[in-house]
C-alpha atoms as a PDB file:
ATOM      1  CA  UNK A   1      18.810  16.871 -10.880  1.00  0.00           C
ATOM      2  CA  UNK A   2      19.988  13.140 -11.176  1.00  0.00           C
ATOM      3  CA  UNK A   3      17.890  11.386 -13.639  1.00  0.00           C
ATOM      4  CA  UNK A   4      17.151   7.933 -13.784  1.00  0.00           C
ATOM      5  CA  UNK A   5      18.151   5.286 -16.591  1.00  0.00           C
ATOM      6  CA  UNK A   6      14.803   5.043 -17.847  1.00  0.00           C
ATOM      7  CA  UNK A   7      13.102   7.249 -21.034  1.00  0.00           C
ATOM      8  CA  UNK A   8      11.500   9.895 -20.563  1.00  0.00           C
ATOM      9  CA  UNK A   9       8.185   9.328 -21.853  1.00  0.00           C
ATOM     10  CA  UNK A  10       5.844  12.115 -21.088  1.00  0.00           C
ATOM     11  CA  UNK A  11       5.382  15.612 -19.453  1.00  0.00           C
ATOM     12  CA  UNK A  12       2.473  17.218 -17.825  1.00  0.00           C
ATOM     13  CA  UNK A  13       1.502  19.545 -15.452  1.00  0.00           C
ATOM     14  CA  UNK A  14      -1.244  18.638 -13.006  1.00  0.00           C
ATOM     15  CA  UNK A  15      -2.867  20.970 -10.309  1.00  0.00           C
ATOM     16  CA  UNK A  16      -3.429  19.260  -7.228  1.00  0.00           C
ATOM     17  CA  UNK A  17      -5.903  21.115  -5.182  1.00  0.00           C
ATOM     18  CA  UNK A  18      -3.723  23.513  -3.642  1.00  0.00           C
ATOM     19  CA  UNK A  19      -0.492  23.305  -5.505  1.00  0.00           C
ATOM     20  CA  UNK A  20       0.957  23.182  -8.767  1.00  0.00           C
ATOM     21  CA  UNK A  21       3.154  20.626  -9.279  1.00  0.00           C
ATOM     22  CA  UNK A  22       4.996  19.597 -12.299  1.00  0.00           C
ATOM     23  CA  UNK A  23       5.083  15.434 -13.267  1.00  0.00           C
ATOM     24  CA  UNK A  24       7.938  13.954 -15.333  1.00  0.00           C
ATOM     25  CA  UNK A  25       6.976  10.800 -16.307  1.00  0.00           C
ATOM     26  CA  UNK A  26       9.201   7.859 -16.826  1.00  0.00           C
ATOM     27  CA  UNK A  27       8.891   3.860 -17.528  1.00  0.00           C
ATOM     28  CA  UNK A  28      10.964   1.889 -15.711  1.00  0.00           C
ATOM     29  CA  UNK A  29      12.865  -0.176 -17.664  1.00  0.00           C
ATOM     30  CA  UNK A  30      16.062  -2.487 -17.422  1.00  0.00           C
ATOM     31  CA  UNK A  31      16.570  -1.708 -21.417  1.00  0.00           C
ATOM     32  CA  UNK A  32      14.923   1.881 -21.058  1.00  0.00           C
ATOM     33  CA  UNK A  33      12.402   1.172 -23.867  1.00  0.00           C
ATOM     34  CA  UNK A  34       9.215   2.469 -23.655  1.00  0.00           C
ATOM     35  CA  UNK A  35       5.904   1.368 -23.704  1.00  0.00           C
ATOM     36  CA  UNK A  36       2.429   2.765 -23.736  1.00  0.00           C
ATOM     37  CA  UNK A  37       1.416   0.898 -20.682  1.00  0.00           C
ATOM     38  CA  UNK A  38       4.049   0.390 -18.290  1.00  0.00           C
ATOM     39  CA  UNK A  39       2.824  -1.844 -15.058  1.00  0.00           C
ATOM     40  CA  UNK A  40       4.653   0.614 -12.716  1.00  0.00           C
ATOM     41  CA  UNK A  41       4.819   4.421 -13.817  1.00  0.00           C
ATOM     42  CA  UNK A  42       7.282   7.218 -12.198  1.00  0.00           C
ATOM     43  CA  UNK A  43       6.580  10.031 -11.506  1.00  0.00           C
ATOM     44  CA  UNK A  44       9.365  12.877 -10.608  1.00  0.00           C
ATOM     45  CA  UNK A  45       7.681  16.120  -9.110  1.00  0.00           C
ATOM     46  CA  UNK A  46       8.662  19.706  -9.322  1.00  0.00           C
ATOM     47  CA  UNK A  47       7.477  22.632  -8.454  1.00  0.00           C
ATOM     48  CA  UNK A  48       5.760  22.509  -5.138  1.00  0.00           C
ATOM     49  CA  UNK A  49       6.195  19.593  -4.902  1.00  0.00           C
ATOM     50  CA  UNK A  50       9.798  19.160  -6.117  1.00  0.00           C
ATOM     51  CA  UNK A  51      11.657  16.074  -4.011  1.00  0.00           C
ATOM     52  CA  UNK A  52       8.513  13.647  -4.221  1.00  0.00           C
ATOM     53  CA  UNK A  53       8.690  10.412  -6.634  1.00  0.00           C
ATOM     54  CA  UNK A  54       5.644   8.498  -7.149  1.00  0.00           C
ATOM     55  CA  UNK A  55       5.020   4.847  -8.295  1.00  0.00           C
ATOM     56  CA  UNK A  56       1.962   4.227  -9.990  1.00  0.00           C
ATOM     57  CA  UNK A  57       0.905   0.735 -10.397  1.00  0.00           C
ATOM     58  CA  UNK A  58      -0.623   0.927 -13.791  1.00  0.00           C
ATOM     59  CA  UNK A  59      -2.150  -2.429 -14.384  1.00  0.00           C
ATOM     60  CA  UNK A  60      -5.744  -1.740 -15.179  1.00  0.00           C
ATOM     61  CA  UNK A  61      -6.274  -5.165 -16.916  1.00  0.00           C
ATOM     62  CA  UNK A  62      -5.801  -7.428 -13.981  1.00  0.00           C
ATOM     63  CA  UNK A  63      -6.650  -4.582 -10.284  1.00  0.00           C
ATOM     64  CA  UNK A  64      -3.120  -3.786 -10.323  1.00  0.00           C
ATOM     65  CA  UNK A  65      -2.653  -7.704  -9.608  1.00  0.00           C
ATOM     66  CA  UNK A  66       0.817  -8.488  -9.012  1.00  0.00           C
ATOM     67  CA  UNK A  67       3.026 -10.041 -11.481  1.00  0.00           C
ATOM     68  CA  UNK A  68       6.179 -10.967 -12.551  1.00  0.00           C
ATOM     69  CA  UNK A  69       6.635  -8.244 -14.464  1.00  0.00           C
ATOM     70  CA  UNK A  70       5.591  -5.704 -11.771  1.00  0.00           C
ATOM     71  CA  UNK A  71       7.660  -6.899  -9.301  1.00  0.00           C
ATOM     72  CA  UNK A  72      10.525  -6.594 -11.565  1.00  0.00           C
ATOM     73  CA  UNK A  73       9.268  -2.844 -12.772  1.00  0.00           C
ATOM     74  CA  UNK A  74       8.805  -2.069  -9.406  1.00  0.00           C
ATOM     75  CA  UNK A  75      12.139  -3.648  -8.185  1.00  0.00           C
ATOM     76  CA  UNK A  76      13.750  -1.158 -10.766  1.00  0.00           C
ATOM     77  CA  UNK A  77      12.142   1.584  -9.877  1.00  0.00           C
ATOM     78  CA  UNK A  78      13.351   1.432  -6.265  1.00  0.00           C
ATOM     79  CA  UNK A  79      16.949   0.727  -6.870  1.00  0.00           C
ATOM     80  CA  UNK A  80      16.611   3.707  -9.351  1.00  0.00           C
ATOM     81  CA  UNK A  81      16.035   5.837  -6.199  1.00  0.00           C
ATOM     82  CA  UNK A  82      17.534   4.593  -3.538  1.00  0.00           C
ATOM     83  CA  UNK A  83      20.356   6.773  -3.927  1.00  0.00           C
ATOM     84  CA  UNK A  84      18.814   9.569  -5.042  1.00  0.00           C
ATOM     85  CA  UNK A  85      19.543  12.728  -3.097  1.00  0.00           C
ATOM     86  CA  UNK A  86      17.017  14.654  -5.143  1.00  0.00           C
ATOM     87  CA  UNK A  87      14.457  12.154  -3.394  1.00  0.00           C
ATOM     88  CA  UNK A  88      13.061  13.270   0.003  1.00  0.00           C
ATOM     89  CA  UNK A  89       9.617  11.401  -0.139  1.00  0.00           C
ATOM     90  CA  UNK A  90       8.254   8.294  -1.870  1.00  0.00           C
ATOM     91  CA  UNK A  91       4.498   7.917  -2.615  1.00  0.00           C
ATOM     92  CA  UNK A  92       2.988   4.975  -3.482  1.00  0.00           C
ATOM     93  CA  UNK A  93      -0.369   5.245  -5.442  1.00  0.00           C
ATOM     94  CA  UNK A  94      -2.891   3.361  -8.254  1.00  0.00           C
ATOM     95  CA  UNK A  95      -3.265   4.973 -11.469  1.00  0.00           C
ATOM     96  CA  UNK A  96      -6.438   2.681 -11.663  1.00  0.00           C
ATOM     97  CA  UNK A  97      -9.650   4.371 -10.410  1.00  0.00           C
ATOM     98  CA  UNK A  98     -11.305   1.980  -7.614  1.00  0.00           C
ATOM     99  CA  UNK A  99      -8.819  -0.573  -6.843  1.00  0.00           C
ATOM    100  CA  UNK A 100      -4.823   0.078  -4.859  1.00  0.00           C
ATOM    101  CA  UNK A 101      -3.855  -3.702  -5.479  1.00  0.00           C
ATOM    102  CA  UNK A 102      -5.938  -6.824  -5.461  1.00  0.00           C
ATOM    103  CA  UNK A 103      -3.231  -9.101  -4.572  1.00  0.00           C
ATOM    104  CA  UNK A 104      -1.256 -11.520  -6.529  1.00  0.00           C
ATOM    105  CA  UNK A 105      -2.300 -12.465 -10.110  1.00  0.00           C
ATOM    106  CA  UNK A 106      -3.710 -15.592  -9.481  1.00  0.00           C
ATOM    107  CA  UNK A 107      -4.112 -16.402 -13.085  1.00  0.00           C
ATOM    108  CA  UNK A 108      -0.567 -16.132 -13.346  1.00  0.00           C
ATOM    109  CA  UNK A 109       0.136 -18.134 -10.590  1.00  0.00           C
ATOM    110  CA  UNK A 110      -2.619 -20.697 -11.795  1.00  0.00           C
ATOM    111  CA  UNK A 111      -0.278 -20.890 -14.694  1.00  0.00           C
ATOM    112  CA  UNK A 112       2.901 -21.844 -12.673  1.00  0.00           C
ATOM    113  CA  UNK A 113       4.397 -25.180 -11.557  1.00  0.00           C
ATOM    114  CA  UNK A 114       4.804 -26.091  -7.996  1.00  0.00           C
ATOM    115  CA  UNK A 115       8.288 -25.258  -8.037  1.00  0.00           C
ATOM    116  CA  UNK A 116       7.484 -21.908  -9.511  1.00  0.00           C
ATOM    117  CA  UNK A 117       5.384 -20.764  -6.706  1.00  0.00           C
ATOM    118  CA  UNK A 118       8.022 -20.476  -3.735  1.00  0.00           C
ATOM    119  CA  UNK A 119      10.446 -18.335  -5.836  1.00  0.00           C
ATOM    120  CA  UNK A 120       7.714 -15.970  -6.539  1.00  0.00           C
ATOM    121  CA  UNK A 121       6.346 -15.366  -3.437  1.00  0.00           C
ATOM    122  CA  UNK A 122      10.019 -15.087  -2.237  1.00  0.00           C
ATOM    123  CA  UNK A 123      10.604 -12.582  -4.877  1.00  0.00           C
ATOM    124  CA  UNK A 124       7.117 -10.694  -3.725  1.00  0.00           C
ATOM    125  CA  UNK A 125       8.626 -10.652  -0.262  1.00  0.00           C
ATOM    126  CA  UNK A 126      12.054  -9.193  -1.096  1.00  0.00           C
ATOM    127  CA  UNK A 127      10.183  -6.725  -3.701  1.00  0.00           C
ATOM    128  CA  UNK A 128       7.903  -5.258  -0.735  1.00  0.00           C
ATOM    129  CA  UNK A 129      10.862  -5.294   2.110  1.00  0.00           C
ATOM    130  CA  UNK A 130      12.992  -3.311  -0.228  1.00  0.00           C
ATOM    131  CA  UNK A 131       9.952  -0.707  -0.412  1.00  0.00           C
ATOM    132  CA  UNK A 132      10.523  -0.816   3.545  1.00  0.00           C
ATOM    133  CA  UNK A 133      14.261  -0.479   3.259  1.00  0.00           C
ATOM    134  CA  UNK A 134      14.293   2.442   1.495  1.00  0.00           C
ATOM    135  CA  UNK A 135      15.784   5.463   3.123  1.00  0.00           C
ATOM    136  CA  UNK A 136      13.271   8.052   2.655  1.00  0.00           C
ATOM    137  CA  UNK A 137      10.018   7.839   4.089  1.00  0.00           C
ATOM    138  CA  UNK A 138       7.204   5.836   1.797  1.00  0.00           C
ATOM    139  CA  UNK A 139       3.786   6.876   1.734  1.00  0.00           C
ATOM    140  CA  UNK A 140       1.196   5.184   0.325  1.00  0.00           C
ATOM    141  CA  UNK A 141      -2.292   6.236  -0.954  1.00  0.00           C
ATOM    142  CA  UNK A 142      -5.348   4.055  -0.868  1.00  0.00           C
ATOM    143  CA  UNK A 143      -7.561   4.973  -3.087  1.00  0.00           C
ATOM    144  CA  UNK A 144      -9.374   1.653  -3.579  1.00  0.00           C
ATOM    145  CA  UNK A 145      -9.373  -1.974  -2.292  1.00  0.00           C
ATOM    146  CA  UNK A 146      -5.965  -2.914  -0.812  1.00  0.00           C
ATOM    147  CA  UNK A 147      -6.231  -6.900  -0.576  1.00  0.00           C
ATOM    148  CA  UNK A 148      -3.586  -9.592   0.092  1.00  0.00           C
ATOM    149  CA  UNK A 149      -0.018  -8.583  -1.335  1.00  0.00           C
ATOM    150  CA  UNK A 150      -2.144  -4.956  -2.046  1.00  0.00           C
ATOM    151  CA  UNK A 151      -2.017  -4.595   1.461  1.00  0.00           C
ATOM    152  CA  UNK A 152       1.396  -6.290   2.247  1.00  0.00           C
ATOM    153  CA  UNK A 153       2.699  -3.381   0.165  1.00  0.00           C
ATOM    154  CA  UNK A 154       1.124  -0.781   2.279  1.00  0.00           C
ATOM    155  CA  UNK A 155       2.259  -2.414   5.680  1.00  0.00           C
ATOM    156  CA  UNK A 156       5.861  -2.089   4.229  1.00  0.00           C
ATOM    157  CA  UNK A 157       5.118   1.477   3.989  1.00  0.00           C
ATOM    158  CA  UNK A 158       6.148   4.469   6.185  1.00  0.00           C
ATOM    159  CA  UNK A 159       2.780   5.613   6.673  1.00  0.00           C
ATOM    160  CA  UNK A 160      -0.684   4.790   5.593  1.00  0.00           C
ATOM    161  CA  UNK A 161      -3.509   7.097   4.344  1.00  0.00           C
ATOM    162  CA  UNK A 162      -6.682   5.768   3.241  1.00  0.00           C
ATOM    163  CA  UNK A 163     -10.176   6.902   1.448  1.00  0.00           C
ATOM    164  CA  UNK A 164     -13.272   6.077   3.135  1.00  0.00           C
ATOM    165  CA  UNK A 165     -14.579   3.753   0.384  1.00  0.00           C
ATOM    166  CA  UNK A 166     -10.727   1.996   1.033  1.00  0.00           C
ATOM    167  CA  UNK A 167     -11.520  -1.846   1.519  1.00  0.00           C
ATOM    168  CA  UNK A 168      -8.061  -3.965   3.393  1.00  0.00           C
ATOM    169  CA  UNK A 169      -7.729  -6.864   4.282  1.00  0.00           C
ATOM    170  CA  UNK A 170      -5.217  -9.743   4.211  1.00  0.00           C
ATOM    171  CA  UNK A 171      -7.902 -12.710   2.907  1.00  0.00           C
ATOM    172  CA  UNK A 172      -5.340 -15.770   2.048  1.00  0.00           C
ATOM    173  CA  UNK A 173      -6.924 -17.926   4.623  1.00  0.00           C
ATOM    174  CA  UNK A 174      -9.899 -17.833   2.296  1.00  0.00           C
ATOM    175  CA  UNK A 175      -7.510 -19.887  -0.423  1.00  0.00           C
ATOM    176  CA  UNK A 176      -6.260 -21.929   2.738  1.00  0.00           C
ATOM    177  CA  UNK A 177      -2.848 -20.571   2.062  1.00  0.00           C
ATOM    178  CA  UNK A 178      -1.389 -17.584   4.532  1.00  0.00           C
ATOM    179  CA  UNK A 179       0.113 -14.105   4.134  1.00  0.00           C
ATOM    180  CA  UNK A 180       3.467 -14.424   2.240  1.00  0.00           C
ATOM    181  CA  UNK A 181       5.413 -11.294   1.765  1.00  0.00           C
ATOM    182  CA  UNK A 182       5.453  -9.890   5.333  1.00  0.00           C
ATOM    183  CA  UNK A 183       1.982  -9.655   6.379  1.00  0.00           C
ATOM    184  CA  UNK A 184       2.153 -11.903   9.508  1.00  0.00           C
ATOM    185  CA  UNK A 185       4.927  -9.899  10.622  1.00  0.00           C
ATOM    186  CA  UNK A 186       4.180  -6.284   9.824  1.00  0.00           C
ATOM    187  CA  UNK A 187       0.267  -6.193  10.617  1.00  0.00           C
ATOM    188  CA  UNK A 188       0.579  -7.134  14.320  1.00  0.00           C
ATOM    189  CA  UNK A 189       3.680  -4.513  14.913  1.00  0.00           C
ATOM    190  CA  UNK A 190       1.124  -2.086  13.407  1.00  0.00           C
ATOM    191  CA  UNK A 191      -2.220  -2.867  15.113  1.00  0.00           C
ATOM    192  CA  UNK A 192      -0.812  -5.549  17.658  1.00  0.00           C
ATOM    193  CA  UNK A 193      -1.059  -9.731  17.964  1.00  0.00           C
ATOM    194  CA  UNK A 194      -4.866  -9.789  19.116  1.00  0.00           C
ATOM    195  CA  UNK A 195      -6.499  -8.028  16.602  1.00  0.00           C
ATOM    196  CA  UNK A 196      -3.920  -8.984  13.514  1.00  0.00           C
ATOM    197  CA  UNK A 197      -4.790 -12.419  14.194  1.00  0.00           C
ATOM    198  CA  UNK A 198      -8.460 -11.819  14.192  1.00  0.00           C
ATOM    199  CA  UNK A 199      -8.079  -9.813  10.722  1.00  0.00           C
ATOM    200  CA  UNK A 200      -6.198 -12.883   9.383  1.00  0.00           C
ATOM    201  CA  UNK A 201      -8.178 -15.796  10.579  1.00  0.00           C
ATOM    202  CA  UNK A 202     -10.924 -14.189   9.601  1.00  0.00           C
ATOM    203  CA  UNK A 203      -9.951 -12.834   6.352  1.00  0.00           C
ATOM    204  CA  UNK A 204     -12.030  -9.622   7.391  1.00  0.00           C
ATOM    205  CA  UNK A 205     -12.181  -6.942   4.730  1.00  0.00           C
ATOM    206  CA  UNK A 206     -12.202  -3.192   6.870  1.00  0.00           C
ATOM    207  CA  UNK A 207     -12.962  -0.133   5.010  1.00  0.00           C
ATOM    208  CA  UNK A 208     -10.595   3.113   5.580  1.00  0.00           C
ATOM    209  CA  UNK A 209     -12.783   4.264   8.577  1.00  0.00           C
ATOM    210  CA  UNK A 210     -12.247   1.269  10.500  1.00  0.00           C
ATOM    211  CA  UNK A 211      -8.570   0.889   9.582  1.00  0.00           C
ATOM    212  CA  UNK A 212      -7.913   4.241  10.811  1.00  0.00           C
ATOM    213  CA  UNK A 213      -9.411   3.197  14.301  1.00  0.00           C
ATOM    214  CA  UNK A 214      -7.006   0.426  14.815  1.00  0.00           C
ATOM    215  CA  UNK A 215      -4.165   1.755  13.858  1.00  0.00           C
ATOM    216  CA  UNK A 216      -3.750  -0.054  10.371  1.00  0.00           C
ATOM    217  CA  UNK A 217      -4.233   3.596   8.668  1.00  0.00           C
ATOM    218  CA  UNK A 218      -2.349   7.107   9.531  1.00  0.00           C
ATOM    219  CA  UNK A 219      -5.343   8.859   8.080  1.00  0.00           C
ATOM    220  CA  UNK A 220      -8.373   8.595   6.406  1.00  0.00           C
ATOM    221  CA  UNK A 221     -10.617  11.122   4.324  1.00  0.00           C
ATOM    222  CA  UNK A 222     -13.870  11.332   2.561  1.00  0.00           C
ATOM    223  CA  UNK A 223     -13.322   9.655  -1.146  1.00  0.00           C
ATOM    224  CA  UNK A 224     -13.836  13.055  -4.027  1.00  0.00           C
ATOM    225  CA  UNK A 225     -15.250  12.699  -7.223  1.00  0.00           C
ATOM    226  CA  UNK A 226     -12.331  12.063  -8.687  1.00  0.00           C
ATOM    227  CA  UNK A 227     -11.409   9.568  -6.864  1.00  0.00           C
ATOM    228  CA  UNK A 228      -8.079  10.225  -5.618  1.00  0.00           C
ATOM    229  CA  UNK A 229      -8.206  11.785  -1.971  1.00  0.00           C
ATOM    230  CA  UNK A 230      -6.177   9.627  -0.745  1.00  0.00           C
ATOM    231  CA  UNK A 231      -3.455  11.253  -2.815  1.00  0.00           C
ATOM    232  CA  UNK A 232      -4.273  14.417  -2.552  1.00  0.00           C
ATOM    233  CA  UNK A 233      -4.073  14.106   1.142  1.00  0.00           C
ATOM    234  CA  UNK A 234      -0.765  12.097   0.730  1.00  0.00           C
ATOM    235  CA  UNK A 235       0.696  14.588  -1.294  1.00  0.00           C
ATOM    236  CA  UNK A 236      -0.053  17.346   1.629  1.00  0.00           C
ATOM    237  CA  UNK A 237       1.640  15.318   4.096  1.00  0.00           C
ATOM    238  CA  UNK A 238       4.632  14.842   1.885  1.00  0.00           C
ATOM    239  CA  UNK A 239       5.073  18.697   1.541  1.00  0.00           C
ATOM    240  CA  UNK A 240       5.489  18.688   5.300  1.00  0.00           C
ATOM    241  CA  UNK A 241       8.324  16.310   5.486  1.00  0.00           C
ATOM    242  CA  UNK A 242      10.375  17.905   2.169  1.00  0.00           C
ATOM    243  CA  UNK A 243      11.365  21.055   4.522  1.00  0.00           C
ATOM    244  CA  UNK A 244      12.817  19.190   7.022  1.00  0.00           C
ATOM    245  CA  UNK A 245      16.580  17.902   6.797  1.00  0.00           C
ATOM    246  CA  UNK A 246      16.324  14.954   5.096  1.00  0.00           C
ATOM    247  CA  UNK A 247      19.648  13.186   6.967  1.00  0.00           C
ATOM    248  CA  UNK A 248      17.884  13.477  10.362  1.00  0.00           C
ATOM    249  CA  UNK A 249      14.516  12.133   8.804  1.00  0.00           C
ATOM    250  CA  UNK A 250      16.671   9.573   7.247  1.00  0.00           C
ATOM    251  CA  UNK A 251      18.642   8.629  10.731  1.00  0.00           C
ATOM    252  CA  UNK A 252      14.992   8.653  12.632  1.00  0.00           C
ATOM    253  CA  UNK A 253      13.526   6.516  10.293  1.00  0.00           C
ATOM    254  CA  UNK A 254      16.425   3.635  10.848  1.00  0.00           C
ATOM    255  CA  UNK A 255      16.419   4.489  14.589  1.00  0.00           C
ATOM    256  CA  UNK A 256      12.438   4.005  14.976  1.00  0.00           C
ATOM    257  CA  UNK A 257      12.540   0.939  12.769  1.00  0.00           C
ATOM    258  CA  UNK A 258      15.399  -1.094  14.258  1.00  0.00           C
ATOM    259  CA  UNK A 259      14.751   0.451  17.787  1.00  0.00           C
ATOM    260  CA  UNK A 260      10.807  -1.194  17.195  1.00  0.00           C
ATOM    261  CA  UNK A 261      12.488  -4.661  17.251  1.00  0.00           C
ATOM    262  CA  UNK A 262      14.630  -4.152  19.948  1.00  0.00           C
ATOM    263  CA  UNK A 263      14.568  -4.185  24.223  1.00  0.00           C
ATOM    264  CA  UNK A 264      14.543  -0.307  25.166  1.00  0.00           C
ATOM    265  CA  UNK A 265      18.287  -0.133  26.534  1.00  0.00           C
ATOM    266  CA  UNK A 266      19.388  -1.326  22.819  1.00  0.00           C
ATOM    267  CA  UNK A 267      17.134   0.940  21.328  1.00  0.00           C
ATOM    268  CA  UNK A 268      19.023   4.080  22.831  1.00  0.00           C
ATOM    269  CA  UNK A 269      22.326   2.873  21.703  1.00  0.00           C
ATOM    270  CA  UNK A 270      20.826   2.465  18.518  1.00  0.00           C
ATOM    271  CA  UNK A 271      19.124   6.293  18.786  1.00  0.00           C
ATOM    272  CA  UNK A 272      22.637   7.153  19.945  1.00  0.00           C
ATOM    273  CA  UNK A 273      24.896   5.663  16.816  1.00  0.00           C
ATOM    274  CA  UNK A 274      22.180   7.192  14.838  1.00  0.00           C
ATOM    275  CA  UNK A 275      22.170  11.082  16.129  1.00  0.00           C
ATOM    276  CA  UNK A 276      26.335  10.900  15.675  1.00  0.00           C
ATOM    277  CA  UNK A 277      26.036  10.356  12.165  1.00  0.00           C
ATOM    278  CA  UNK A 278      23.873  14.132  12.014  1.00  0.00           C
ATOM    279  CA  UNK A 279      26.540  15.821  13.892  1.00  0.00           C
ATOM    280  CA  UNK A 280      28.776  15.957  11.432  1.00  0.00           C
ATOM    281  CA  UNK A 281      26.918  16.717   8.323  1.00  0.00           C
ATOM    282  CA  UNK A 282      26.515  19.869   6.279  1.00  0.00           C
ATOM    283  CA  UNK A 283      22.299  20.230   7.050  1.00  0.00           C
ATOM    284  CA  UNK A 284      22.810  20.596  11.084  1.00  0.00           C
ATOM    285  CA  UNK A 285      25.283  23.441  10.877  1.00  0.00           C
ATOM    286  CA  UNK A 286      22.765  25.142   7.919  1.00  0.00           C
ATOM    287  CA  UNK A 287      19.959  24.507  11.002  1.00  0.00           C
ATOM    288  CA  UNK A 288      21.169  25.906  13.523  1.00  0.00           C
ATOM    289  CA  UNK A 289      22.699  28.608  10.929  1.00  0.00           C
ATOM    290  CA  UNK A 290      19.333  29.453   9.893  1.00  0.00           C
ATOM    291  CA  UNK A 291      17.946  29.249  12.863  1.00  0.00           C
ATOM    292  CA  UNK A 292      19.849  32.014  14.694  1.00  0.00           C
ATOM    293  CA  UNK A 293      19.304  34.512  11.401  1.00  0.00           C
ATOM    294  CA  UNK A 294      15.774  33.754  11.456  1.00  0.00           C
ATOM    295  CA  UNK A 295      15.373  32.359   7.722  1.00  0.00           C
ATOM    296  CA  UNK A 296      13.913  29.118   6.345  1.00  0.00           C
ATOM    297  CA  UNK A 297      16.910  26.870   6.503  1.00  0.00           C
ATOM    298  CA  UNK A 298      18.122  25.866   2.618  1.00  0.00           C
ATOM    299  CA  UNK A 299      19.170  21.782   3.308  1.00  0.00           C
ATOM    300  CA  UNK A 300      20.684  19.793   0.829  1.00  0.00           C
ATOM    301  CA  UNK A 301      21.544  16.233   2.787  1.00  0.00           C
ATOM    302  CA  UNK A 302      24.768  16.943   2.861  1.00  0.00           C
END
């Protein structure tokens, strides 16, 4: 298993509901020191749930607000597993009970000079479309209120599951500012131009019920006592993607994302270059392999 050039700082083994599934821990560091409270925490899975990587945002202090230093942990993180076969699913998740991500830390950015601000946000914006870039699907789990750049992040993600107690919205109009790292763009592809402006003029705040009925939310499910259904139920639909070849769910992730922005008739050219580059790999000949001597097929993206 490739490892990532961060420390290894802990090992546990939590059961999650139904499965058992073994977390490596690691801080993600560009000197590989570690800390006891990193602002984005890793976590490697095995067992059942071997090929899923979560990031934890881990910044109890300030909602998970996001910094300079998160972004940069975060930013890390990604490029850490970008190229890592081993990884067939991200998950995105808070380590802090009640709250996903309460948007930018705005006594940070109270702190920084005009000319500081535009840099940021720019940074923010390349930090969340690299979450979006990344070749394996990205799920995220909202366990708690998702505002601003909170839920900028989770529009840049694959798909969306949300607790019932979730509150989302994209409020910047409130500080007579706008949406700043994607969320003009991404919200109205998700629930479409009408309503997206609606949730932005107004700066409503929808709970995971309501998200889920326009669209903004894949699913959503009654909060537990420990507050974490959301990843629970994340986890679950992670499991069902790991079995499948992760090549083709690569190649129909870049054909439904570029084929979204597209007229139809370039869309199917670009469904077309994508199903050549499964023909020739390793995982459709184990397919159809497996599929004639009626076995689980064993693929290794290859």
């Amino acid at each position: 298993m490739m490892m990532y050039s961060t420390t290894l700082s802990m090992l546990r083994v939590t059961r999650l509901r139904s499965s058992l599934c073994q977390a490596a821990w690691h801080k993600v560091s560009g000197r590989g020191l570690c800390t006891s409270s990193p602002d984005i925490v890793i976590e490697k899975l095995s067992g059942d749930c071997d090929g899923i990587t979560v990031f934890g945002l881990n910044r109890p202090q300030a909602k998970n607000a996001i910094s300079k230093n998160l972004l940069k942990e975060f930013m890390e993180g990604i490029e850490n597993v970008r190229h890592d076969r081993s990884v067939r699913v991200v998950l995105v998740r808070s380590m802090v009970p009640g709250v996903f991500c309460a948007g930018a830390d705005l006594k940070e950015r109270a702190k920084m000079k005009p000319e500081e601000v535009g840099p940021f946000v720019a940074k923010a914006r390349a930090c969340i479309s690299d979450i979006e870039n990344l070749p394996m699907p990205v799920i995220v789990a909202l366990d708690g209120i998702a505002l601003g750049g909170g839920l900028e992040m989770a529009l840049a993600c694959d798909l969306r599951v949300a607790a019932t107690t979730t509150k989302m919205g994209l409020v910047e109009t409130k500080l007579a500012i706008i949406p700043g790292a994607g969320g003009t763009q991404r919200l109205p592809r998700i629930v479409g131009s009408a309503k997206a402006k609606e949730l932005i003029f107004t700066a409503a705040i929808v709970d995971g019920k309501e998200g889920e009925e326009i669209g903004l939310v894949n699913y959503v499910v009654p909060q537990n006592e420990t507050g974490d259904a959301a990843y629970v139920r994340s986890l679950e639909l992670a499991k069902r993607i790991i079995p499948n070849g992760p090549i083709g769910i690569k190649m129909a992730k870049v054909a439904i994302s570029r084929g979204m922005e597209v007229d139809l008739s370039t869309g199917l050219s670009i469904e077309e270059a994508c199903y050549a580059q499964v023909i020739p790999t390793k995982d459709r000949i184990e397919g159809l392999m497996a599929f004639r001597e009626k076995r689980t097929p064993n693929f290794k993206g290859e």
